[in-house]
Structure formats: structure tokens, C-alpha cells
C-alpha atoms as a PDB file:
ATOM      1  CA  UNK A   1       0.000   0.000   0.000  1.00  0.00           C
ATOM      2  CA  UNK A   2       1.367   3.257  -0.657  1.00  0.00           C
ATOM      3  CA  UNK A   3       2.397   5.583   2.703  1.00  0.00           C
ATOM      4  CA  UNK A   4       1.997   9.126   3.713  1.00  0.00           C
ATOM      5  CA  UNK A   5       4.305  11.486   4.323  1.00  0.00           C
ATOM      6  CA  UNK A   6       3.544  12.502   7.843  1.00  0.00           C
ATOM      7  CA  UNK A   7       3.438  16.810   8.227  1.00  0.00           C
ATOM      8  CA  UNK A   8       4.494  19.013  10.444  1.00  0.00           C
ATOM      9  CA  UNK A   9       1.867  22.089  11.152  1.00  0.00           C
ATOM     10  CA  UNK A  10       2.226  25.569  12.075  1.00  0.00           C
ATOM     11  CA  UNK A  11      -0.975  26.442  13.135  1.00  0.00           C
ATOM     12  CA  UNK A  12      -0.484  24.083  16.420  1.00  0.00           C
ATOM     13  CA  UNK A  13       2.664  22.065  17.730  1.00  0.00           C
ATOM     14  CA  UNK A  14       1.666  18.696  15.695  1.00  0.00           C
ATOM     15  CA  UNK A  15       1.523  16.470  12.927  1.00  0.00           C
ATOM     16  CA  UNK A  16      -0.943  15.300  10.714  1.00  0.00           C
ATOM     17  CA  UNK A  17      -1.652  12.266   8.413  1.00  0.00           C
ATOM     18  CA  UNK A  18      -4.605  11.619   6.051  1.00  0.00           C
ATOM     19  CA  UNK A  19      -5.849   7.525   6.798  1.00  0.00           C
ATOM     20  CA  UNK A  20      -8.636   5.907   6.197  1.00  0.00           C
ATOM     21  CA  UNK A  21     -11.300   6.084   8.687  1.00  0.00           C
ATOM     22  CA  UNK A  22     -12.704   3.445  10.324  1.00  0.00           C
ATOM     23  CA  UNK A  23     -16.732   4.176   9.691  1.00  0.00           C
ATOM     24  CA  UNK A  24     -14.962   4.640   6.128  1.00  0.00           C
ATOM     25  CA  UNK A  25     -14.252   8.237   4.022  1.00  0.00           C
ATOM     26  CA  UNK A  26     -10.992  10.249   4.401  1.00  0.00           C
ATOM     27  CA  UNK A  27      -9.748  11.730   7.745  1.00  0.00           C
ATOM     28  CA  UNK A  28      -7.321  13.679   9.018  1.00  0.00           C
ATOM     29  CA  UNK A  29      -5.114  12.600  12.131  1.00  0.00           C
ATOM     30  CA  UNK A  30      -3.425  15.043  14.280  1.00  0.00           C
ATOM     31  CA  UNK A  31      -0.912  14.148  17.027  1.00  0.00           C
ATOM     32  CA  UNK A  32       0.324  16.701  19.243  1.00  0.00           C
ATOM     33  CA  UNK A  33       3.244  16.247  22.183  1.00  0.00           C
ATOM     34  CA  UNK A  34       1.790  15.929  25.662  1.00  0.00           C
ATOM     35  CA  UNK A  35      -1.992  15.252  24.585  1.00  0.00           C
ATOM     36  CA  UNK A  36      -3.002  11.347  24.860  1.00  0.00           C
ATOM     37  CA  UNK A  37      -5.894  11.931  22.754  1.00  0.00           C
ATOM     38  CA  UNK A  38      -5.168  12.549  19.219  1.00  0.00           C
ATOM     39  CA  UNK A  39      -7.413  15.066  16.940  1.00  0.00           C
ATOM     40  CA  UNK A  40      -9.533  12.811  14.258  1.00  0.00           C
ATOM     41  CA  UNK A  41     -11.910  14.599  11.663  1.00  0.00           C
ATOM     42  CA  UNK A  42     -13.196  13.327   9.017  1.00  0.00           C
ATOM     43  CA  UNK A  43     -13.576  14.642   5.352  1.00  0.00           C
ATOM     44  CA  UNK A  44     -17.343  15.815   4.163  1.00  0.00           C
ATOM     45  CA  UNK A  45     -17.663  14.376   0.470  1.00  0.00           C
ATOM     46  CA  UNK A  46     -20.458  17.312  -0.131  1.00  0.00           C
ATOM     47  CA  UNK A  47     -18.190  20.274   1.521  1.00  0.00           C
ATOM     48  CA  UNK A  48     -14.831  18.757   1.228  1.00  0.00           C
ATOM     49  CA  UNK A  49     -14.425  20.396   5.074  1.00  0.00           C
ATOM     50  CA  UNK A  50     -12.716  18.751   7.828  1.00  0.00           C
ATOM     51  CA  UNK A  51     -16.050  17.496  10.591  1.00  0.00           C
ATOM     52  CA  UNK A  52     -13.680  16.768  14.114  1.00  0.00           C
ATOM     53  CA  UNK A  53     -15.364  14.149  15.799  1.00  0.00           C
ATOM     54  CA  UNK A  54     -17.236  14.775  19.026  1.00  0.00           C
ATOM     55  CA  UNK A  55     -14.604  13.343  21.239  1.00  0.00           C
ATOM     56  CA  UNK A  56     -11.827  15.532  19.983  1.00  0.00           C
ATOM     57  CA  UNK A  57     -10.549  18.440  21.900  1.00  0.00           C
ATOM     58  CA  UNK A  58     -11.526  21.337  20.354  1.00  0.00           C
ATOM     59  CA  UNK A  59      -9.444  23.694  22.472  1.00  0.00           C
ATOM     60  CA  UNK A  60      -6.157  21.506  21.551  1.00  0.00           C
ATOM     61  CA  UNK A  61      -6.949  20.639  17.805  1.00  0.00           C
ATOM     62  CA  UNK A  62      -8.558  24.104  16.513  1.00  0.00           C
ATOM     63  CA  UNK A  63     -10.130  23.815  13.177  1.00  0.00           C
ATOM     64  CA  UNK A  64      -7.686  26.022  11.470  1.00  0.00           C
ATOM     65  CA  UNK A  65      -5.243  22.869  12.165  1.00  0.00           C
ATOM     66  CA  UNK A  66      -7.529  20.427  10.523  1.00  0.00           C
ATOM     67  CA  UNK A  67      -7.711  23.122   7.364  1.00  0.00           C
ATOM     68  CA  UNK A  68      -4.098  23.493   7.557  1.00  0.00           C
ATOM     69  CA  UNK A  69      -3.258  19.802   7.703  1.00  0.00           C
ATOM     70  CA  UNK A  70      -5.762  19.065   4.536  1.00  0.00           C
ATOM     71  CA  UNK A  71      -4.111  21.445   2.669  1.00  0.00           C
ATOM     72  CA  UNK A  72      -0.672  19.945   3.239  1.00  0.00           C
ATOM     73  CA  UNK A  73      -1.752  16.814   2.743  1.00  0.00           C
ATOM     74  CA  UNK A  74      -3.673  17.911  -0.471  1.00  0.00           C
ATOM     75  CA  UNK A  75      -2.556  15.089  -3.516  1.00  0.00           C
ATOM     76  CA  UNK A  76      -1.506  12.181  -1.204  1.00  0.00           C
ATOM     77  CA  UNK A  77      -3.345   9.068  -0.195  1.00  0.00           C
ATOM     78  CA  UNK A  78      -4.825   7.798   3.428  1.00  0.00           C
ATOM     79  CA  UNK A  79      -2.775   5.672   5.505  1.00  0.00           C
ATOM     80  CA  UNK A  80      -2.862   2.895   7.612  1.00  0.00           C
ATOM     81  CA  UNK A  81      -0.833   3.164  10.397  1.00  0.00           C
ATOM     82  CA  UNK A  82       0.143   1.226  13.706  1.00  0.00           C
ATOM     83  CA  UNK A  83       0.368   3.092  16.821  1.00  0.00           C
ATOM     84  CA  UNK A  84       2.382   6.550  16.351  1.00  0.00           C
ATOM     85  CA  UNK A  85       3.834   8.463  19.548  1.00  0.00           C
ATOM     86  CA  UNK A  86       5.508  11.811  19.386  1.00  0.00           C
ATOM     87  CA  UNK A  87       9.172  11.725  21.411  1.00  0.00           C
ATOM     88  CA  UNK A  88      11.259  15.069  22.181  1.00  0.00           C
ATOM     89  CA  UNK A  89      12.450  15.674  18.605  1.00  0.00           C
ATOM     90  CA  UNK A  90      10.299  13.555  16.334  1.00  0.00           C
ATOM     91  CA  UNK A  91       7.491  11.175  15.337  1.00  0.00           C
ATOM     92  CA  UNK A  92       8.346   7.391  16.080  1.00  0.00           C
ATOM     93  CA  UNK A  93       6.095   4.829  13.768  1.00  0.00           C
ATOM     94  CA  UNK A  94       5.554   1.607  14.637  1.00  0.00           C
ATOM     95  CA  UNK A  95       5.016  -0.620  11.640  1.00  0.00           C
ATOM     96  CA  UNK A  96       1.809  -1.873   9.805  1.00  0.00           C
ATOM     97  CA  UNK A  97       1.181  -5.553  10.756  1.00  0.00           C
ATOM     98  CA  UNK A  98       1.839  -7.739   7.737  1.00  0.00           C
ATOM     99  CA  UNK A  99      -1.364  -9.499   7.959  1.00  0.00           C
ATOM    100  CA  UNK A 100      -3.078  -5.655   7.244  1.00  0.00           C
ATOM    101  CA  UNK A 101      -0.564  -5.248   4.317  1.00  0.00           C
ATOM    102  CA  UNK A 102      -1.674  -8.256   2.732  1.00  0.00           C
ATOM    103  CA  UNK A 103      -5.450  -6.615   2.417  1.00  0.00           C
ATOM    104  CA  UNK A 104      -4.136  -3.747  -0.006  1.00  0.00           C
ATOM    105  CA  UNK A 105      -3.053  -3.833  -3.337  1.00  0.00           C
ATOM    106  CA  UNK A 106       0.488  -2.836  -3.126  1.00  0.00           C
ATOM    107  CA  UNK A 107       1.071   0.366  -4.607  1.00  0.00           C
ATOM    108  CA  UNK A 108       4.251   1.832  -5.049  1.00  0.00           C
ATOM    109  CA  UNK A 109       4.850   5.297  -3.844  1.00  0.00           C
ATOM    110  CA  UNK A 110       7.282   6.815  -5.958  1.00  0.00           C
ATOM    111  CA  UNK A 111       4.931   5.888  -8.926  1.00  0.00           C
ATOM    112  CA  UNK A 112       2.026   7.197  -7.071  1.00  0.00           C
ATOM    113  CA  UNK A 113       3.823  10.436  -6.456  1.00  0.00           C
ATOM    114  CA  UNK A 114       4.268  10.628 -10.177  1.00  0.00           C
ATOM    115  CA  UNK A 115       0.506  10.291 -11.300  1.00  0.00           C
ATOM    116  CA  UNK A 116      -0.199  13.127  -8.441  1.00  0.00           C
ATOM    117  CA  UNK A 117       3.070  15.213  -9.679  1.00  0.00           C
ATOM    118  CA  UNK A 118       1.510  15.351 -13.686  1.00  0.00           C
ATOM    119  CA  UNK A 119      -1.569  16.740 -12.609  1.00  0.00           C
ATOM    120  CA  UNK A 120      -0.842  19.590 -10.243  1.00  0.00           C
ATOM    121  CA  UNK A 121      -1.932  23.154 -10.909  1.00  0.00           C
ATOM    122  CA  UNK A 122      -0.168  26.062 -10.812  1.00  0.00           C
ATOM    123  CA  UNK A 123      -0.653  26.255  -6.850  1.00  0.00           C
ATOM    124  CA  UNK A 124       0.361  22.699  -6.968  1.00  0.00           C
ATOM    125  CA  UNK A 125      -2.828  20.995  -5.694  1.00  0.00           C
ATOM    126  CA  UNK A 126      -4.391  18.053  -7.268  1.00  0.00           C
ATOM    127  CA  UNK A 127      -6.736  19.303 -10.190  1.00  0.00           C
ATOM    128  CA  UNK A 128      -9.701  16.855 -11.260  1.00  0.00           C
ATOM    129  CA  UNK A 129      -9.657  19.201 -14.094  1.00  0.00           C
ATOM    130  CA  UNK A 130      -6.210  18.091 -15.578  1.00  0.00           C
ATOM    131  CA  UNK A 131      -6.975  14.348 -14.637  1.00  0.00           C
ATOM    132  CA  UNK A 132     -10.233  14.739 -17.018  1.00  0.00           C
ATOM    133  CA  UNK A 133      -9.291  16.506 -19.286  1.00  0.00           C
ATOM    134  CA  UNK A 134      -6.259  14.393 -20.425  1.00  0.00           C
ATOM    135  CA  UNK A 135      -7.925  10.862 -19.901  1.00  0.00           C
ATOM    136  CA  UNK A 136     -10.861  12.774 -22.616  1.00  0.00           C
ATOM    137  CA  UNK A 137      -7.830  13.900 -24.888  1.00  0.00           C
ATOM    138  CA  UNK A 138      -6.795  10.130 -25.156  1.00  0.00           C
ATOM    139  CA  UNK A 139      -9.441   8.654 -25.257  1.00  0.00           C
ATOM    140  CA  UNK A 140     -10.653  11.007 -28.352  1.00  0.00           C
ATOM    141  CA  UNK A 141      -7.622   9.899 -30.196  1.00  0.00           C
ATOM    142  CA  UNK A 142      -7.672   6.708 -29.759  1.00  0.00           C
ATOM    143  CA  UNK A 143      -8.887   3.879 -32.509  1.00  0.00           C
ATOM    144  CA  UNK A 144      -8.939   1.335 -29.998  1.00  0.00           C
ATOM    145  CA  UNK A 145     -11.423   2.880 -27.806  1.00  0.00           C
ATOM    146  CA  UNK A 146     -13.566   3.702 -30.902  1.00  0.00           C
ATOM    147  CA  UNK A 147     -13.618   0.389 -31.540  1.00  0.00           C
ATOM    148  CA  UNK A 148     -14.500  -0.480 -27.944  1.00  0.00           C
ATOM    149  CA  UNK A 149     -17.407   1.964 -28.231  1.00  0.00           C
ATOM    150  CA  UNK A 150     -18.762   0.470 -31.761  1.00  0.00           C
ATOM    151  CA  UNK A 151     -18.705  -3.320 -29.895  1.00  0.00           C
ATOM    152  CA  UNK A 152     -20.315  -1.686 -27.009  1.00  0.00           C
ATOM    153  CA  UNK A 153     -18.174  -2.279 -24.539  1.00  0.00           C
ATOM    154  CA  UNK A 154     -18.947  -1.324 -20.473  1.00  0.00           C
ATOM    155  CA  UNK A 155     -18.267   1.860 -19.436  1.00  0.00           C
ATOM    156  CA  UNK A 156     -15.807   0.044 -16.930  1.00  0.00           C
ATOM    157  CA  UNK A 157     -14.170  -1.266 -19.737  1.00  0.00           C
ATOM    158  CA  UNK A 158     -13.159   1.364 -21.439  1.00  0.00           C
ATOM    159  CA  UNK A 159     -11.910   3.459 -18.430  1.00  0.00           C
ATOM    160  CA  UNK A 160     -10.070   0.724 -17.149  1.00  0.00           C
ATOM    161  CA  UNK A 161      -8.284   0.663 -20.720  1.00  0.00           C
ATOM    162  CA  UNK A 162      -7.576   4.390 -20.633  1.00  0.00           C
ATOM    163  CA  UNK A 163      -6.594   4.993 -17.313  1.00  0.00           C
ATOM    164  CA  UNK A 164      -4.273   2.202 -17.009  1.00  0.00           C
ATOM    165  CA  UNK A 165      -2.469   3.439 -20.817  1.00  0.00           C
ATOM    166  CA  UNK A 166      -1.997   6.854 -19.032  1.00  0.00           C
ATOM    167  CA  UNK A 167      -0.664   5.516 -15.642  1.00  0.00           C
ATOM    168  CA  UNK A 168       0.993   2.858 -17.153  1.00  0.00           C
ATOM    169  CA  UNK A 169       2.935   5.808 -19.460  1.00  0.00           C
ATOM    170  CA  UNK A 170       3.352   8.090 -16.668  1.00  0.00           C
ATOM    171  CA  UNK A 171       4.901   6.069 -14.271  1.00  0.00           C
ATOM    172  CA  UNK A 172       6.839   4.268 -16.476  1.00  0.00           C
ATOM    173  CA  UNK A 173       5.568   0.964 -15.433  1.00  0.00           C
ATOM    174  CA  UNK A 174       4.147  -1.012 -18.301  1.00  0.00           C
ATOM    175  CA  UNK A 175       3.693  -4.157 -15.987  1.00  0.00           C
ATOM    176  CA  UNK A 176       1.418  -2.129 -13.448  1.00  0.00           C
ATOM    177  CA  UNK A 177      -1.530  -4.187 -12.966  1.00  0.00           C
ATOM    178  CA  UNK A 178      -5.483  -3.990 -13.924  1.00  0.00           C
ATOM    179  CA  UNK A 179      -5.624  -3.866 -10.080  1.00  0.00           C
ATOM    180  CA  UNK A 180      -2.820  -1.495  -9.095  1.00  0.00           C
ATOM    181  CA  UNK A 181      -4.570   0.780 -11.253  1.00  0.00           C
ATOM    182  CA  UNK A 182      -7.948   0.735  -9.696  1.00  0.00           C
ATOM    183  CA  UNK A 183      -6.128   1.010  -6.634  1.00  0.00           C
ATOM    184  CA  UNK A 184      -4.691   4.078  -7.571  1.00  0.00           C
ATOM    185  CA  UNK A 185      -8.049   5.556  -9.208  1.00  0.00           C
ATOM    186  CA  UNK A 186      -9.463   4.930  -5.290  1.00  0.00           C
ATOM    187  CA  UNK A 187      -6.763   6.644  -3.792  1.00  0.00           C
ATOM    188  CA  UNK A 188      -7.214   9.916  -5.832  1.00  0.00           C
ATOM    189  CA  UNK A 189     -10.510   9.684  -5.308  1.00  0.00           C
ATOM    190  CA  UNK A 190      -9.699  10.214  -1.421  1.00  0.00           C
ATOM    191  CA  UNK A 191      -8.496  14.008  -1.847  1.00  0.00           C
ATOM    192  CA  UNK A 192     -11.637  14.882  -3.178  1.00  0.00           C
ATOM    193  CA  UNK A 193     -15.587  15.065  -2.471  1.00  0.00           C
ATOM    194  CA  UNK A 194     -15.732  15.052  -5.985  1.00  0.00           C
ATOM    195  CA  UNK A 195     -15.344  11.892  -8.116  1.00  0.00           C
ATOM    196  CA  UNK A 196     -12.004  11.948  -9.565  1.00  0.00           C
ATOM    197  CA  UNK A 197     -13.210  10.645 -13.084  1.00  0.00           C
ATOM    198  CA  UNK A 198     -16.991  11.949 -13.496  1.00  0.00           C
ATOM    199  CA  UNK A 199     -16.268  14.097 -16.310  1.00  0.00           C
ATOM    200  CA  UNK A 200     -14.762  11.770 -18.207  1.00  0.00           C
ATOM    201  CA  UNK A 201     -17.492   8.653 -17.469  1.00  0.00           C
ATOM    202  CA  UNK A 202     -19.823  11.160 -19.097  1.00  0.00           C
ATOM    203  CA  UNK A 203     -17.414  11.324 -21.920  1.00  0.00           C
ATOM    204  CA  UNK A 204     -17.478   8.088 -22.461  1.00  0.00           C
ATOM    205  CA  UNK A 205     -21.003   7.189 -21.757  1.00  0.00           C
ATOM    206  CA  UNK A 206     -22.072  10.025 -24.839  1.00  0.00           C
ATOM    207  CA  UNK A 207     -19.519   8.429 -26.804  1.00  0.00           C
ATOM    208  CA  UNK A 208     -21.521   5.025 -26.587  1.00  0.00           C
ATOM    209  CA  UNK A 209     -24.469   6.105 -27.060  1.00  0.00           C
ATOM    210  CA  UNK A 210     -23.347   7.745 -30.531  1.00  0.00           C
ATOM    211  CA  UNK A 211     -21.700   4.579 -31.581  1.00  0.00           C
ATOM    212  CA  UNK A 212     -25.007   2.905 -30.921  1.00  0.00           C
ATOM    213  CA  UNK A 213     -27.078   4.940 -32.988  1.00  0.00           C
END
């Protein structure tokens, strides 16, 4: 599975993580020196703000850190993590048990990186926009997904066929697999509370139905 940089924040005397919550969604984890109870919010899909749940301390974890500690995290994926502590000078990890590894698809992170690094904007955050906008692009040009259209091929078809030719060509893995890729899709679908390909499904879906006329 691919892991997280852990940040360092300004706003408060902590660090933060995007994981995976367990109710499911994004969330933000924030540890701070001295406090037993670390600051957990998790991620509205309709607002895209950070919701701190009821049993974090509002007075240690403000909501300017949770804003600040999205935006830093902006691009990467959640995390699983074991336990993580906070000594004098740094953050000490302790592993993720192997049997929890083995439930991921392993996803390197340098490639990861790679797929988030070719569609940043010009403030460097994530942009949907790019993402859609160059999966449409390829898919317009190409003869093989015209004929996947004509034979009426699923919709799930033919994005799995474009997005894996684009991550396949960015990362410079041609061996990355059917599911490394849909692992990938999920994960940068976890920065957003918008789908990361909806543009481009509708793409494709008016594309079939004017191959089926």
C-alpha cells in the first residue's frame, strides 16, 4: 500500500496524516506532544471540510489545524498506520502488521507520487480538471477505444483501458496491474468530495451512445 508522508503544522505544535477512517471516508489525524488523545476529523464528500469528531478536543486541535493539515496533505493518499507516539524531537512509527498489508493492493509510492506530480496546478494541488481533461484527450484519439465503443463495450471497460495506458505511461511501469490501477483511481478519489473521473465517465457514456445509434 502506498504511505503518507507525515506533516508538520504551524498552526499548532503537531503532525498530521490523512488515513482511512474506520466508519470509512478520508480523515485527518493530528498528534500533538503531551496530549493522549489525538485530533480525528473526518472529510465531508459534499463540503470537502474537515467534521472533528465529538470526542476531539476542540481547544487543543482548533479547526484552522484540521484546514491546515488538509491542505498539506492535499494530492496524497490515506494511511494505515500502527500506533504513532511523538518523542522530544520527532514522530516514532511503529510498523503496519503484515497481515493488514496483505489486504491492499500494493502500490508503489514513488509511482504514485508521479501520477499526483503530472496533474498539479499552478498552486500545486491536485486538479480533477487536468486528470479529465487528459484521460478525454486520449481517449478522443484513440482507434482502440472507438472500436471499444462500436462493440459496445462497459463503461468500466473502457476506463479501465484508458486509465491504465496513461498511468501505465506516466509512471513508467508497463507491468502495473489492472488492479494497481484501480487502486490508484481509489486513492485519488480520497483528496476529493468530488469523483475523480466523473467528467470523463460522461465522456465516455455520450460516446456510446453515438456509436449505438
Amino acid at each position: 500500500m502506498i504511505r503518507t508522508s507525515i506533516v508538520e503544522l504551524s498552526v499548532i505544535e503537531g503532525f498530521a496524516y490523512r488515513r482511512k477512517l474506520p466508519s470509512g471516508g478520508s480523515g485527518i489525524v493530528i498528534i500533538r506532544k503531551g496530549v493522549d488523545q489525538p485530533g480525528i476529523a473526518s472529510i465531508s464528500k459534499t463540503s470537502g471540510e474537515a467534521i472533528p469528531a465529538s470526542n476531539t478536543p476542540k481547544k487543543k486541535y482548533p479547526q484552522e489545524a484540521f484546514q491546515e493539515a488538509m491542505a498539506l496533505t492535499s494530492g496524497l493518499p490515506y494511511r494505515k498506520l500502527g500506533s504513532v507516539t511523538q518523542t522530544e524531537e520527532k514522530i516514532v512509527e511503529e510498523p503496519v502488521p503484515a497481515a493488514e498489508k496483505a489486504e491492499e493492493s500494493v502500490v508503489d509510492s514513488a509511482e504514485y507520487q508521479k501520477v499526483v506530480e503530472k496533474y498539479l496546478d499552478k498552486d500545486g494541488k491536485l486538479s480533477y480538471a487536468l486528470i479529465n481533461k487528459d484521460m478525454i484527450r486520449f481517449a478522443n484519439s484513440s482507434g482502440i477505444v472507438r472500436r471499444m465503443e462500436t462493440e459496445s463495450r462497459s463503461l468500466e471497460d473502457i476506463r479501465l483501458y484508458v486509465v491504465g495506458t496513461k498511468l501505465r505511461n506516466i509512471t513508467g511501469n508497463k507491468k502495473l496491474t489492472d488492479e494497481q490501477v484501480l487502486k490508484m483511481t481509489e486513492l485519488l478519489d480520497e483528496v476529493s468530495p468530488k469523483g475523480v473521473l466523473r467528467e470523463f465517465n460522461e465522456e465516455i457514456l455520450r460516446g456510446l451512445k453515438i456509436r449505438a445509434k
